[in-house]
PDB file of N, CA and C in Angstrom:
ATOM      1  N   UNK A   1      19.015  62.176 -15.918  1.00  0.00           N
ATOM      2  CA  UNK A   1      19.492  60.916 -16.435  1.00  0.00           C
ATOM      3  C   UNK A   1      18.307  59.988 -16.671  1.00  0.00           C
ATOM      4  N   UNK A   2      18.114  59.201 -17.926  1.00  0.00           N
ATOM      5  CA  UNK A   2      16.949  58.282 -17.987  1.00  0.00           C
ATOM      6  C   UNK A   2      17.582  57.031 -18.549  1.00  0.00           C
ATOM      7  N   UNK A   3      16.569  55.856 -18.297  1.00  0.00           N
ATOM      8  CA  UNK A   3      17.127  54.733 -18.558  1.00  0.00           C
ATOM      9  C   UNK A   3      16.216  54.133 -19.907  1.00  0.00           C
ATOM     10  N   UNK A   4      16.965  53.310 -20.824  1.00  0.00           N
ATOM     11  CA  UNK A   4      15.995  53.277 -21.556  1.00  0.00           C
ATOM     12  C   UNK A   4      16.114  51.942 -21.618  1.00  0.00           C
ATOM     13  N   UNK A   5      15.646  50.625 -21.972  1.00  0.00           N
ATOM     14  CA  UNK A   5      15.491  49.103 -21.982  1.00  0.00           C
ATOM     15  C   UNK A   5      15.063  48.706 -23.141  1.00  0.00           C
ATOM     16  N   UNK A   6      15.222  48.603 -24.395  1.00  0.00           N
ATOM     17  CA  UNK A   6      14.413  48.201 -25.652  1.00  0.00           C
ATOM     18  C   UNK A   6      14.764  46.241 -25.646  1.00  0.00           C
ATOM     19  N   UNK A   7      14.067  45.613 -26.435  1.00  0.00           N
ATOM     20  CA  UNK A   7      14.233  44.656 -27.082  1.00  0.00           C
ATOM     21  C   UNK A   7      14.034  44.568 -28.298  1.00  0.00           C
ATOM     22  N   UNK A   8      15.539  44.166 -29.148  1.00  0.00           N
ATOM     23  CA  UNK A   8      15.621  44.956 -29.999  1.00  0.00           C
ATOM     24  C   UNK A   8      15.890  43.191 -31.198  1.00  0.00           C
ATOM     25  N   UNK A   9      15.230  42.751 -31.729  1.00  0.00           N
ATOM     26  CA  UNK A   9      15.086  41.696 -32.622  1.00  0.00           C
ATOM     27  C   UNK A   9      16.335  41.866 -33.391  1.00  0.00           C
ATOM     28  N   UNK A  10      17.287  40.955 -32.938  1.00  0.00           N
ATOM     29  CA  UNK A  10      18.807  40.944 -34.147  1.00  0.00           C
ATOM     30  C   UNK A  10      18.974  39.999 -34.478  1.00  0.00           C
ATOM     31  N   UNK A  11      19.988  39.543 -35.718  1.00  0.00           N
ATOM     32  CA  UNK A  11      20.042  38.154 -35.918  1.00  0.00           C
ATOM     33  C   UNK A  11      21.627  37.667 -35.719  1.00  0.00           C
ATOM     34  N   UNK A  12      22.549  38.286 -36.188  1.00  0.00           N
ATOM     35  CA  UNK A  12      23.584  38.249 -35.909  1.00  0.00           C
ATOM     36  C   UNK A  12      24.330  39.544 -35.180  1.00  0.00           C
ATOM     37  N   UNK A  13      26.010  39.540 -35.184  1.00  0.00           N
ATOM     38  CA  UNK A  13      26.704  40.459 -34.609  1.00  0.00           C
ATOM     39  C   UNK A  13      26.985  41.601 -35.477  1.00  0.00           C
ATOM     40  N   UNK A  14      26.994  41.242 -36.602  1.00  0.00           N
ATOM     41  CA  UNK A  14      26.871  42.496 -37.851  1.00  0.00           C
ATOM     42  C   UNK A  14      25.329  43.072 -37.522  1.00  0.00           C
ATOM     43  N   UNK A  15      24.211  43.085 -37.114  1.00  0.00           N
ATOM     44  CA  UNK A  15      22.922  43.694 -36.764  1.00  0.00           C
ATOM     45  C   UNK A  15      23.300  44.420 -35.279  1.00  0.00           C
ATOM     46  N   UNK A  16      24.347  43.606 -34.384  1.00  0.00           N
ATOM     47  CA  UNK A  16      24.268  44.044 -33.159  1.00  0.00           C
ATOM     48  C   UNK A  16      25.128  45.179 -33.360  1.00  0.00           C
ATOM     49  N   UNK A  17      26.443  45.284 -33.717  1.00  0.00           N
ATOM     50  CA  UNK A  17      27.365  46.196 -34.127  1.00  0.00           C
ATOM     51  C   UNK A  17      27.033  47.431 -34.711  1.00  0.00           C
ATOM     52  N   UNK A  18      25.951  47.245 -35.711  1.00  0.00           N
ATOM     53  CA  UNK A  18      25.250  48.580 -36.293  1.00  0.00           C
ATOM     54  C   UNK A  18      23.997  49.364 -35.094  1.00  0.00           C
ATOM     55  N   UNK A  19      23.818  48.204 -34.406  1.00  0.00           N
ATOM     56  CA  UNK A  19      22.718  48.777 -33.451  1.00  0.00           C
ATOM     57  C   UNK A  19      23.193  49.672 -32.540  1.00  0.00           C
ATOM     58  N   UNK A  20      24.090  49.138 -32.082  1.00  0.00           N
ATOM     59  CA  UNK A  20      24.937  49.844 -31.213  1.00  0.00           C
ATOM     60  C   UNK A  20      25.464  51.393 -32.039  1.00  0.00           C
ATOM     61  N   UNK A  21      26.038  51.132 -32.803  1.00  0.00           N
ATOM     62  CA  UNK A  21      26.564  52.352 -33.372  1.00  0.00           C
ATOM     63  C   UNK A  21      25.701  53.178 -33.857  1.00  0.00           C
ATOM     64  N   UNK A  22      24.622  52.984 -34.406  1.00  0.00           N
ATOM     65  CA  UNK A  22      23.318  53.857 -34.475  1.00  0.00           C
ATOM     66  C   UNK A  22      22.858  54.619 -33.729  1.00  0.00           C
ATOM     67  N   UNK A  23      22.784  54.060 -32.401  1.00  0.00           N
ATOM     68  CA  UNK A  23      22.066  54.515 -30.531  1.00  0.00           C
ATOM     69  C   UNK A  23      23.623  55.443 -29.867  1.00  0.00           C
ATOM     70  N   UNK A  24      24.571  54.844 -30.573  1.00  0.00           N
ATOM     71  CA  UNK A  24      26.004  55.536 -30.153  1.00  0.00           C
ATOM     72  C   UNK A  24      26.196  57.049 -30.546  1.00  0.00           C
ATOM     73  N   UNK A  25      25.542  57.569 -31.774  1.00  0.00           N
ATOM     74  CA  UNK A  25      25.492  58.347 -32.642  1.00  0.00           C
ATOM     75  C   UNK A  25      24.890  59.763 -31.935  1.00  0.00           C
ATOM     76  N   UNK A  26      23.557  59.408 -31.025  1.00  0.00           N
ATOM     77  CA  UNK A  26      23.020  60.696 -30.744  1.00  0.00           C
ATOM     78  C   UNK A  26      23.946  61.283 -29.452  1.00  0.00           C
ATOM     79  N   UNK A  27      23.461  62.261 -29.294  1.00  0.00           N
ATOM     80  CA  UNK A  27      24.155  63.368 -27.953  1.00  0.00           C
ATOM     81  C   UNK A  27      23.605  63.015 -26.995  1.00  0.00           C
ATOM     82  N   UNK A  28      24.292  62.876 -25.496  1.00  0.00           N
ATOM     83  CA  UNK A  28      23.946  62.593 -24.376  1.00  0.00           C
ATOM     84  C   UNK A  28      23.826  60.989 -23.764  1.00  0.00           C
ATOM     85  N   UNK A  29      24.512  60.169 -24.846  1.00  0.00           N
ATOM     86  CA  UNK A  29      24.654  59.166 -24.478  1.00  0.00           C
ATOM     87  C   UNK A  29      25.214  59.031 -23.137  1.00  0.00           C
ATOM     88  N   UNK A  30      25.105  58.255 -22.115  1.00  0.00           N
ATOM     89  CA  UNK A  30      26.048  57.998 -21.313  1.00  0.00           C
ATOM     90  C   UNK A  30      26.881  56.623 -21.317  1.00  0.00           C
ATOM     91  N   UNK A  31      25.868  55.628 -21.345  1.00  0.00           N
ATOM     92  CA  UNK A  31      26.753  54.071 -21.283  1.00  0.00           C
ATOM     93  C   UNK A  31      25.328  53.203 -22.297  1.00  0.00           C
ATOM     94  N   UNK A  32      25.830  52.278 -22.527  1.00  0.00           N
ATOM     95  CA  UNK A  32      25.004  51.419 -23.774  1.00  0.00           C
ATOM     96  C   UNK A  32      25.694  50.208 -23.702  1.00  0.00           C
ATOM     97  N   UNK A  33      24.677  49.377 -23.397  1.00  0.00           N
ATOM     98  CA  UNK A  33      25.066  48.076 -23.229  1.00  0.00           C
ATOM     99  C   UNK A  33      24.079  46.866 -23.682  1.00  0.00           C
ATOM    100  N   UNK A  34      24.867  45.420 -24.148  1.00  0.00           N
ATOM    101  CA  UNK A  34      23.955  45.199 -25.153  1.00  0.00           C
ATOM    102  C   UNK A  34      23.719  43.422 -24.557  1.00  0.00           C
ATOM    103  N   UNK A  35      22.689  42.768 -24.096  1.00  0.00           N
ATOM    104  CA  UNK A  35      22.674  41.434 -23.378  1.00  0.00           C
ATOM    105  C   UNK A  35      22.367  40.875 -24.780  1.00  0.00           C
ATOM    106  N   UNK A  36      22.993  39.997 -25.165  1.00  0.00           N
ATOM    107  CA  UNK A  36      23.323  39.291 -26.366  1.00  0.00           C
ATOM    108  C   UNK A  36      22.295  38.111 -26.385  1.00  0.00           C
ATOM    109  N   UNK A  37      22.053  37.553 -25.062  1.00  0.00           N
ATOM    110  CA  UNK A  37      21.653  36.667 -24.644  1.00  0.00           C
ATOM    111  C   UNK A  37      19.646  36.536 -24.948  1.00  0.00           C
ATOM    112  N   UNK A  38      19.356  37.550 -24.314  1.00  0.00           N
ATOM    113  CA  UNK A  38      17.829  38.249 -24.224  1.00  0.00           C
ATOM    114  C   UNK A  38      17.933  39.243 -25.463  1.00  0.00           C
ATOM    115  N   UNK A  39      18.860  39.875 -26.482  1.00  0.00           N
ATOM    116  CA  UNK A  39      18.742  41.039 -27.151  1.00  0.00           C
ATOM    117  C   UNK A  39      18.423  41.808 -26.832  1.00  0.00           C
ATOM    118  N   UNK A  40      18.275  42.515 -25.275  1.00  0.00           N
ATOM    119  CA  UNK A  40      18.097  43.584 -24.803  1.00  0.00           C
ATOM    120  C   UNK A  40      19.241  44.819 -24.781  1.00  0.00           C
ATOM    121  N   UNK A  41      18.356  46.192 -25.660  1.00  0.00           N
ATOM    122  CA  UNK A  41      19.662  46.851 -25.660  1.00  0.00           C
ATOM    123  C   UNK A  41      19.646  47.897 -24.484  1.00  0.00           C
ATOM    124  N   UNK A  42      20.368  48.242 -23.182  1.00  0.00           N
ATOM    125  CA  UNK A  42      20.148  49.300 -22.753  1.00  0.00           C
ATOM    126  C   UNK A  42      20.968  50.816 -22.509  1.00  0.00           C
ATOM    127  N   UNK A  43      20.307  51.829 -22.591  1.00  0.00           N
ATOM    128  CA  UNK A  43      20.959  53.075 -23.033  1.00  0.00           C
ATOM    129  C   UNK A  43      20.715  53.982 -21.638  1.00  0.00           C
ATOM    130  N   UNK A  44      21.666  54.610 -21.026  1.00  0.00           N
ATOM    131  CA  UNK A  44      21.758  55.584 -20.080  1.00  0.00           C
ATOM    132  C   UNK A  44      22.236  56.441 -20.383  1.00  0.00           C
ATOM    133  N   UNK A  45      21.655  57.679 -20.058  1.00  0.00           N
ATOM    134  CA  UNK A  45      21.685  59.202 -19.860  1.00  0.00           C
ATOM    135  C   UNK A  45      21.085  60.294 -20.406  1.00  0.00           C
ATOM    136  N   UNK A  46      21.319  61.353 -20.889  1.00  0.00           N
ATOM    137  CA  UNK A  46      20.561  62.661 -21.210  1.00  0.00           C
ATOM    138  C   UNK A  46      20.257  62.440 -22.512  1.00  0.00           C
ATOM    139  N   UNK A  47      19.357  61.848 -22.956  1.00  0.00           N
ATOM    140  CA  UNK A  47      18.633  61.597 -24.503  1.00  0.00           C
ATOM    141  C   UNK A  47      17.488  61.790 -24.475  1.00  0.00           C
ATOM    142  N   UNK A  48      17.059  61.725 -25.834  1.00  0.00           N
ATOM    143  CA  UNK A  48      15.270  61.631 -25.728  1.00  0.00           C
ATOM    144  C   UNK A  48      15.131  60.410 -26.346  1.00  0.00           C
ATOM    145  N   UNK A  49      14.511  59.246 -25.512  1.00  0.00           N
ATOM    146  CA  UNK A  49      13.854  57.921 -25.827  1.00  0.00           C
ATOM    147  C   UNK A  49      13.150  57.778 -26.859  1.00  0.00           C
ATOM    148  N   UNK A  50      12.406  58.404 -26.978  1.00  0.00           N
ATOM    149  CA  UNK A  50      11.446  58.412 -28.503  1.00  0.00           C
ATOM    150  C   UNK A  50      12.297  58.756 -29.795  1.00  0.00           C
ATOM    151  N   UNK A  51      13.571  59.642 -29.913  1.00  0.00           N
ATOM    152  CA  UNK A  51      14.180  59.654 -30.792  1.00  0.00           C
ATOM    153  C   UNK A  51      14.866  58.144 -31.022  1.00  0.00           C
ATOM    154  N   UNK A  52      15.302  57.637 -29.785  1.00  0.00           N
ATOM    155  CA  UNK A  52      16.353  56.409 -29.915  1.00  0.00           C
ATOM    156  C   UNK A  52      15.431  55.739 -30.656  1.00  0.00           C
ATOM    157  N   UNK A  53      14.428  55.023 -29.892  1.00  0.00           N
ATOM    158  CA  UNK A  53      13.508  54.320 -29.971  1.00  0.00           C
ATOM    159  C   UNK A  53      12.787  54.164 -31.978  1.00  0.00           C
ATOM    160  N   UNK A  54      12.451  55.383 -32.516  1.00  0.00           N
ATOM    161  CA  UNK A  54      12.066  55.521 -33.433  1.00  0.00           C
ATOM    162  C   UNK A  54      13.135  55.121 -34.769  1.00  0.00           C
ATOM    163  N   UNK A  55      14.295  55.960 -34.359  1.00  0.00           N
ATOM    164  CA  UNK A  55      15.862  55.188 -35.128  1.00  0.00           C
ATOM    165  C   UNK A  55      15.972  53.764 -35.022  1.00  0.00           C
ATOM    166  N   UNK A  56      15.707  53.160 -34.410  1.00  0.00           N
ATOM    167  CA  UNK A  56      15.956  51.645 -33.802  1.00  0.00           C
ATOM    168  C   UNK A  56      14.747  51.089 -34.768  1.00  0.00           C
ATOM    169  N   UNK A  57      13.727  51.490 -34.875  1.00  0.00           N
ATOM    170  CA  UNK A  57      12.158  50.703 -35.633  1.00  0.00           C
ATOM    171  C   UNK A  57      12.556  50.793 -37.107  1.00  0.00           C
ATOM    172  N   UNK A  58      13.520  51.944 -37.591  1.00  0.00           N
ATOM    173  CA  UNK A  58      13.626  52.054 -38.994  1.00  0.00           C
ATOM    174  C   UNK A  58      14.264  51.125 -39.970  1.00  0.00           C
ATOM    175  N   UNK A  59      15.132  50.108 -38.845  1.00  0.00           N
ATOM    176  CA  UNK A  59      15.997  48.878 -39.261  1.00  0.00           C
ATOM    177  C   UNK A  59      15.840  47.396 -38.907  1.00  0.00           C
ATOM    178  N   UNK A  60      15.008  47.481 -37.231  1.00  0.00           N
ATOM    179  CA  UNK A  60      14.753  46.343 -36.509  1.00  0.00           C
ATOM    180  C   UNK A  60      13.432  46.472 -35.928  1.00  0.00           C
ATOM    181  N   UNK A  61      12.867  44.880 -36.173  1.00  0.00           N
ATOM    182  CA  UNK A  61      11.886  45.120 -34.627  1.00  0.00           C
ATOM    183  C   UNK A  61      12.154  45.389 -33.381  1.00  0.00           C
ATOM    184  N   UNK A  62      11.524  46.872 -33.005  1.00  0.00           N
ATOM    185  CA  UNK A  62      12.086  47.155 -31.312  1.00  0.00           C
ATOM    186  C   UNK A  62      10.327  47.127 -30.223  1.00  0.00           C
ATOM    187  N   UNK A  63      10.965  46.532 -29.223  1.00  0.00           N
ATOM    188  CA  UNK A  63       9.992  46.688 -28.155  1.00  0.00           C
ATOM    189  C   UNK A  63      10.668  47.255 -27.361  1.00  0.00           C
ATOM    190  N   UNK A  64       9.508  48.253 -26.449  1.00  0.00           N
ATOM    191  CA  UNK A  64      10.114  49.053 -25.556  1.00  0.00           C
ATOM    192  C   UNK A  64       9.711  48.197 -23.982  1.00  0.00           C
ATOM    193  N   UNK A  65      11.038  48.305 -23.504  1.00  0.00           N
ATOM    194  CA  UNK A  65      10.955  46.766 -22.070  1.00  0.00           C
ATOM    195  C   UNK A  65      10.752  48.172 -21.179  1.00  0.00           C
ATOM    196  N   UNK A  66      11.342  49.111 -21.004  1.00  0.00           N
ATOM    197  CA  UNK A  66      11.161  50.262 -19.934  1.00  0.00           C
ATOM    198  C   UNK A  66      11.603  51.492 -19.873  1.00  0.00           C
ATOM    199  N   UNK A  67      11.206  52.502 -19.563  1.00  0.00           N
ATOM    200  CA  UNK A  67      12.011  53.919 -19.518  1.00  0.00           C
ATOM    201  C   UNK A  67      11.735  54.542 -18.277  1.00  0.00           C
ATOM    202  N   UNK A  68      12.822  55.108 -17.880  1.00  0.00           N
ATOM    203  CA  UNK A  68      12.472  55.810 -16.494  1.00  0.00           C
ATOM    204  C   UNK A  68      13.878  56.461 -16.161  1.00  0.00           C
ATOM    205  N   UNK A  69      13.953  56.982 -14.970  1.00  0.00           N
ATOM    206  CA  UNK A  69      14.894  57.818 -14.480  1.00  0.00           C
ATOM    207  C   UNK A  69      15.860  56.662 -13.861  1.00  0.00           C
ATOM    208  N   UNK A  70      17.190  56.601 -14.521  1.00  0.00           N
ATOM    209  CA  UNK A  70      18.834  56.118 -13.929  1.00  0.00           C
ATOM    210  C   UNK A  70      18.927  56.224 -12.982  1.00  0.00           C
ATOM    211  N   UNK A  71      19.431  55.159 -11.669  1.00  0.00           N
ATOM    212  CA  UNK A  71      19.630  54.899 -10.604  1.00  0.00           C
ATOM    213  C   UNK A  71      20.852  56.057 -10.506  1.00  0.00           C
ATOM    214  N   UNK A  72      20.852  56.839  -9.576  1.00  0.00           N
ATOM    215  CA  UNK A  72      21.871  57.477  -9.361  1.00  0.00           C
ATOM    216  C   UNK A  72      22.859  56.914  -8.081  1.00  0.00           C
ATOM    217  N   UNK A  73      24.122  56.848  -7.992  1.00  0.00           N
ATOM    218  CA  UNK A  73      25.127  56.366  -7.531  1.00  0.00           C
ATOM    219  C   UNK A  73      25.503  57.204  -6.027  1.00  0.00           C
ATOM    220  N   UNK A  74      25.050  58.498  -6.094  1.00  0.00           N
ATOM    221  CA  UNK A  74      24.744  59.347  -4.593  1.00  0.00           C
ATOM    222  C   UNK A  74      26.481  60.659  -5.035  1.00  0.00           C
ATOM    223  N   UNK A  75      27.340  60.144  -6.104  1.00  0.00           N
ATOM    224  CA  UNK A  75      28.220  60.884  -6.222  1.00  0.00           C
ATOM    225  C   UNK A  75      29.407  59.982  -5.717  1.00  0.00           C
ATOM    226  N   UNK A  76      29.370  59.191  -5.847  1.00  0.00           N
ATOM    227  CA  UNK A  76      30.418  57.703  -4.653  1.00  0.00           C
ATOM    228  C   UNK A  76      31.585  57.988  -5.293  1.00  0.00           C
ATOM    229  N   UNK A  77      31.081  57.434  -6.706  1.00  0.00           N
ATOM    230  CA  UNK A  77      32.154  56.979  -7.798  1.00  0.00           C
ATOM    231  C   UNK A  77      33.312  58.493  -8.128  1.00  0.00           C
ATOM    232  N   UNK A  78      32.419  59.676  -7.997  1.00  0.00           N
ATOM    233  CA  UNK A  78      33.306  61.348  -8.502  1.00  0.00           C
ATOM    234  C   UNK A  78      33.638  61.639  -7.135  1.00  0.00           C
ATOM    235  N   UNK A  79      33.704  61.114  -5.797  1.00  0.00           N
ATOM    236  CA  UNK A  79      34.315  61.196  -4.660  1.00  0.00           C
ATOM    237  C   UNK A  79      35.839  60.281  -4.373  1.00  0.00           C
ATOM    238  N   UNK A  80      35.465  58.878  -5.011  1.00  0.00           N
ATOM    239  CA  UNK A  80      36.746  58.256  -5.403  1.00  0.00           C
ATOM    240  C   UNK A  80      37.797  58.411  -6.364  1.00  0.00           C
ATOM    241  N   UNK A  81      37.044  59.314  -7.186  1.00  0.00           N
ATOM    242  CA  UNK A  81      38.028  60.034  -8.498  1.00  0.00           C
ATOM    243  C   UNK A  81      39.032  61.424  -7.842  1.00  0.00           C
ATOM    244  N   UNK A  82      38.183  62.092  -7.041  1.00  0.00           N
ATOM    245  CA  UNK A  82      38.848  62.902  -6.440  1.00  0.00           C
ATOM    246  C   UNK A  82      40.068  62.814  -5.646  1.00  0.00           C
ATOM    247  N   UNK A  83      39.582  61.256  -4.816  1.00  0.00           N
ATOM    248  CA  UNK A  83      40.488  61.285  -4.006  1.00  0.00           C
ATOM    249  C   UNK A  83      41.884  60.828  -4.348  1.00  0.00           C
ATOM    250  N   UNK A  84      41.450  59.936  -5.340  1.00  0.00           N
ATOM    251  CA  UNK A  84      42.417  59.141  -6.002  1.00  0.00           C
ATOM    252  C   UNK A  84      43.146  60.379  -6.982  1.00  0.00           C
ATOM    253  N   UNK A  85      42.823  61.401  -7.433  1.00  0.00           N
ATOM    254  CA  UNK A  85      43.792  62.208  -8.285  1.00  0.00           C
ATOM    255  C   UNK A  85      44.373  63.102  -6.873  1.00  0.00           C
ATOM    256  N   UNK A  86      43.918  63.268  -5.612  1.00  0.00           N
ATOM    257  CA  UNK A  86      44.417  63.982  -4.858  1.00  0.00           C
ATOM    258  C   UNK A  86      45.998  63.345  -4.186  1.00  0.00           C
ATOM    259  N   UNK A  87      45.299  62.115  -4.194  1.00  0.00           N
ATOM    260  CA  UNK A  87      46.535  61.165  -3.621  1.00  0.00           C
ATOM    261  C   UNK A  87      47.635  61.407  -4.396  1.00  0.00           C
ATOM    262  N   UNK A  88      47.439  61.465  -5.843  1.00  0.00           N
ATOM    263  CA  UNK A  88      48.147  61.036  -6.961  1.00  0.00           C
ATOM    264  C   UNK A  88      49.144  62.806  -7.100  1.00  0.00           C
ATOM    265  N   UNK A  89      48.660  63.725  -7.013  1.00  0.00           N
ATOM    266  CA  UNK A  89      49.133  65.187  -7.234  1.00  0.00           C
ATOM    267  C   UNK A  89      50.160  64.671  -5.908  1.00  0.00           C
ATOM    268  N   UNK A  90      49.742  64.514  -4.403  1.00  0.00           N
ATOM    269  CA  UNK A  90      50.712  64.607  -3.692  1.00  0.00           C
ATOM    270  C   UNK A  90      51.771  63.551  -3.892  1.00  0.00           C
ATOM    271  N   UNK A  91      51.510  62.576  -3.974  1.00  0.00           N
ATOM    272  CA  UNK A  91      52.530  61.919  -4.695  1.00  0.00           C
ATOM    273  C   UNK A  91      53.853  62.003  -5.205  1.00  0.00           C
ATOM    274  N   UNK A  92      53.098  62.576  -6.495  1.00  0.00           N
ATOM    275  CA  UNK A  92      54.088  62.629  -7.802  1.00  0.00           C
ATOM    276  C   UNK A  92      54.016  64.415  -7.888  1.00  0.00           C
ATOM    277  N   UNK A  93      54.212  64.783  -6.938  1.00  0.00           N
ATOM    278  CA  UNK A  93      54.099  66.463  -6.724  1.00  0.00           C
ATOM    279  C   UNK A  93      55.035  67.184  -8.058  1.00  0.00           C
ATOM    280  N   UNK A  94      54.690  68.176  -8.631  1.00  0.00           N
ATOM    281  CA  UNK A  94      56.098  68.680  -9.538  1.00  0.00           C
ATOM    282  C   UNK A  94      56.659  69.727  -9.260  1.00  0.00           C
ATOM    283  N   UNK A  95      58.489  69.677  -9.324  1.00  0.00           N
ATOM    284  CA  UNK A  95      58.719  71.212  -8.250  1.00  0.00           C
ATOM    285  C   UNK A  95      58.491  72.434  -9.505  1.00  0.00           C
ATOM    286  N   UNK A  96      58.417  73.274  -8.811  1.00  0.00           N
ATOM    287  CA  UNK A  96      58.045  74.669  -9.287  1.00  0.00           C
ATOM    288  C   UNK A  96      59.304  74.678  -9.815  1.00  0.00           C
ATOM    289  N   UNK A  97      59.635  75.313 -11.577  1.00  0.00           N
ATOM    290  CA  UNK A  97      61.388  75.663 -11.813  1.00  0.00           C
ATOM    291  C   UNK A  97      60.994  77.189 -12.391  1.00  0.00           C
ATOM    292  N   UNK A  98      61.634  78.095 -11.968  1.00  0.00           N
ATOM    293  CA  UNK A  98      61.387  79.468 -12.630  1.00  0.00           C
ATOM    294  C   UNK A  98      63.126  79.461 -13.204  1.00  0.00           C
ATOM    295  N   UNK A  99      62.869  80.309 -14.529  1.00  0.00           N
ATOM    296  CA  UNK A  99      63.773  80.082 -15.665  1.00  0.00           C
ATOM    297  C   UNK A  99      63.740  81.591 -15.210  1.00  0.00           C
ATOM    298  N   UNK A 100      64.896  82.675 -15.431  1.00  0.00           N
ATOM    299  CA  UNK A 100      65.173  84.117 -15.453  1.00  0.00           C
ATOM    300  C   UNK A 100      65.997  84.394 -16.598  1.00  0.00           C
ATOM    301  N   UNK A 101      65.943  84.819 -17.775  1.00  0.00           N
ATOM    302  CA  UNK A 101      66.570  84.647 -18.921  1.00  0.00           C
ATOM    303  C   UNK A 101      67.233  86.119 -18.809  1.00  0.00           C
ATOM    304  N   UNK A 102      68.742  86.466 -18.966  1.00  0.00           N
ATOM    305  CA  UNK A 102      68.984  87.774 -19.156  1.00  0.00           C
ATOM    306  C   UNK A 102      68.930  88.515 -20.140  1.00  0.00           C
ATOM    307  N   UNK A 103      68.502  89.638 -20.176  1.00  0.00           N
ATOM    308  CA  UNK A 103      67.786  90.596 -21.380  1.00  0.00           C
ATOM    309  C   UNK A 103      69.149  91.112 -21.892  1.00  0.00           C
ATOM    310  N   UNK A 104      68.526  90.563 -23.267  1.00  0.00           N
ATOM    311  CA  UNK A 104      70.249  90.626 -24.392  1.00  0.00           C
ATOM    312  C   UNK A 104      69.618  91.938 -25.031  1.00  0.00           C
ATOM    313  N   UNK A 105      71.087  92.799 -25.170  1.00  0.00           N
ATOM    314  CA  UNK A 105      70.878  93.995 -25.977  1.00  0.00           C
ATOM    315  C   UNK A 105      71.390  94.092 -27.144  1.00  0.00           C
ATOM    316  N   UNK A 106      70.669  94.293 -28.392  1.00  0.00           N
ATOM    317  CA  UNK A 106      71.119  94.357 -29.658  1.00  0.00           C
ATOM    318  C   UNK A 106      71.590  95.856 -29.977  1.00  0.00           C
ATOM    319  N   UNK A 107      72.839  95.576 -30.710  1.00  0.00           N
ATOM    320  CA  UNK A 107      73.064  97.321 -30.948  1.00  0.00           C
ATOM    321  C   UNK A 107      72.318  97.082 -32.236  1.00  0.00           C
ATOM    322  N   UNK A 108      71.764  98.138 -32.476  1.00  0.00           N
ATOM    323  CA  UNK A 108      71.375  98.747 -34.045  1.00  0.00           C
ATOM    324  C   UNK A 108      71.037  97.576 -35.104  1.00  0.00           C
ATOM    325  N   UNK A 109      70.439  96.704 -34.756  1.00  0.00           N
ATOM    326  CA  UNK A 109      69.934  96.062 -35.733  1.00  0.00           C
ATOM    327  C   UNK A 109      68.856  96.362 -36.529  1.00  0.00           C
ATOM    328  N   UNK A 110      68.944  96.322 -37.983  1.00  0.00           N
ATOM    329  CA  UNK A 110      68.347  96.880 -39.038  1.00  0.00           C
ATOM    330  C   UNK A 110      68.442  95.638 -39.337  1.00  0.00           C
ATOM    331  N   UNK A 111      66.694  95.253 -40.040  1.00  0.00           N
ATOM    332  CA  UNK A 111      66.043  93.499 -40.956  1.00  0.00           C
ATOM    333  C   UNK A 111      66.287  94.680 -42.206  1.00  0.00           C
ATOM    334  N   UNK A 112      66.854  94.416 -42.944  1.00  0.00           N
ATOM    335  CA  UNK A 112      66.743  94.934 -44.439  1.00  0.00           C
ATOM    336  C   UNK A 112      65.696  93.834 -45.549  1.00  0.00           C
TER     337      UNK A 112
END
């Protein structure tokens, strides 16, 4: 997972909207988020920075604020997902229905 930090020179929300959807575009995105405030855009997960980075220069002035490896969470968040769908199966459990259909016998049917 890597983090990427650009500052990315926009002028309005039609520049921010395309920025976003540009950086949205490659594989391995994880989350992308955009401080409106500072114009800082930042991008998490399995990408290559220099691709983002280079897409981003072809439309806007970009500075690169930082890149490095994503704070990892220790697994917290896919431990509370678990538990919470475990809760949820016992719950709302579904009963087992087995259907036994009796085997119909056709005399002599001929499809002409």
């Amino acid at each position: 997972m890597k983090k990427l930090v650009v500052n990315v020179n926009l002028h309005d929300d039609r520049d921010r909207s395309k920025a976003m959807q540009v950086v949205s575009g490659f594989g391995g995105i994880g989350s992308l988020s955009m401080d409106s405030k500072d114009n800082k855009l930042t991008v998490s997960g399995d990408f290559d920075p220099v691709k983002v980075v280079n897409k981003l220069r072809k439309s806007w002035h970009t500075e690169i604020v930082s890149v490095g490896a994503a704070k990892e969470d220790d697994g917290k968040k896919d431990d509370q997902v678990a538990n919470l769908v475990k809760a949820y199966e016992a719950y709302y459990s579904t009963p087992v229905t087995y259907y036994c259909v009796p085997p119909e016998e056709t005399p002599n049917c001929v499809i002409c």
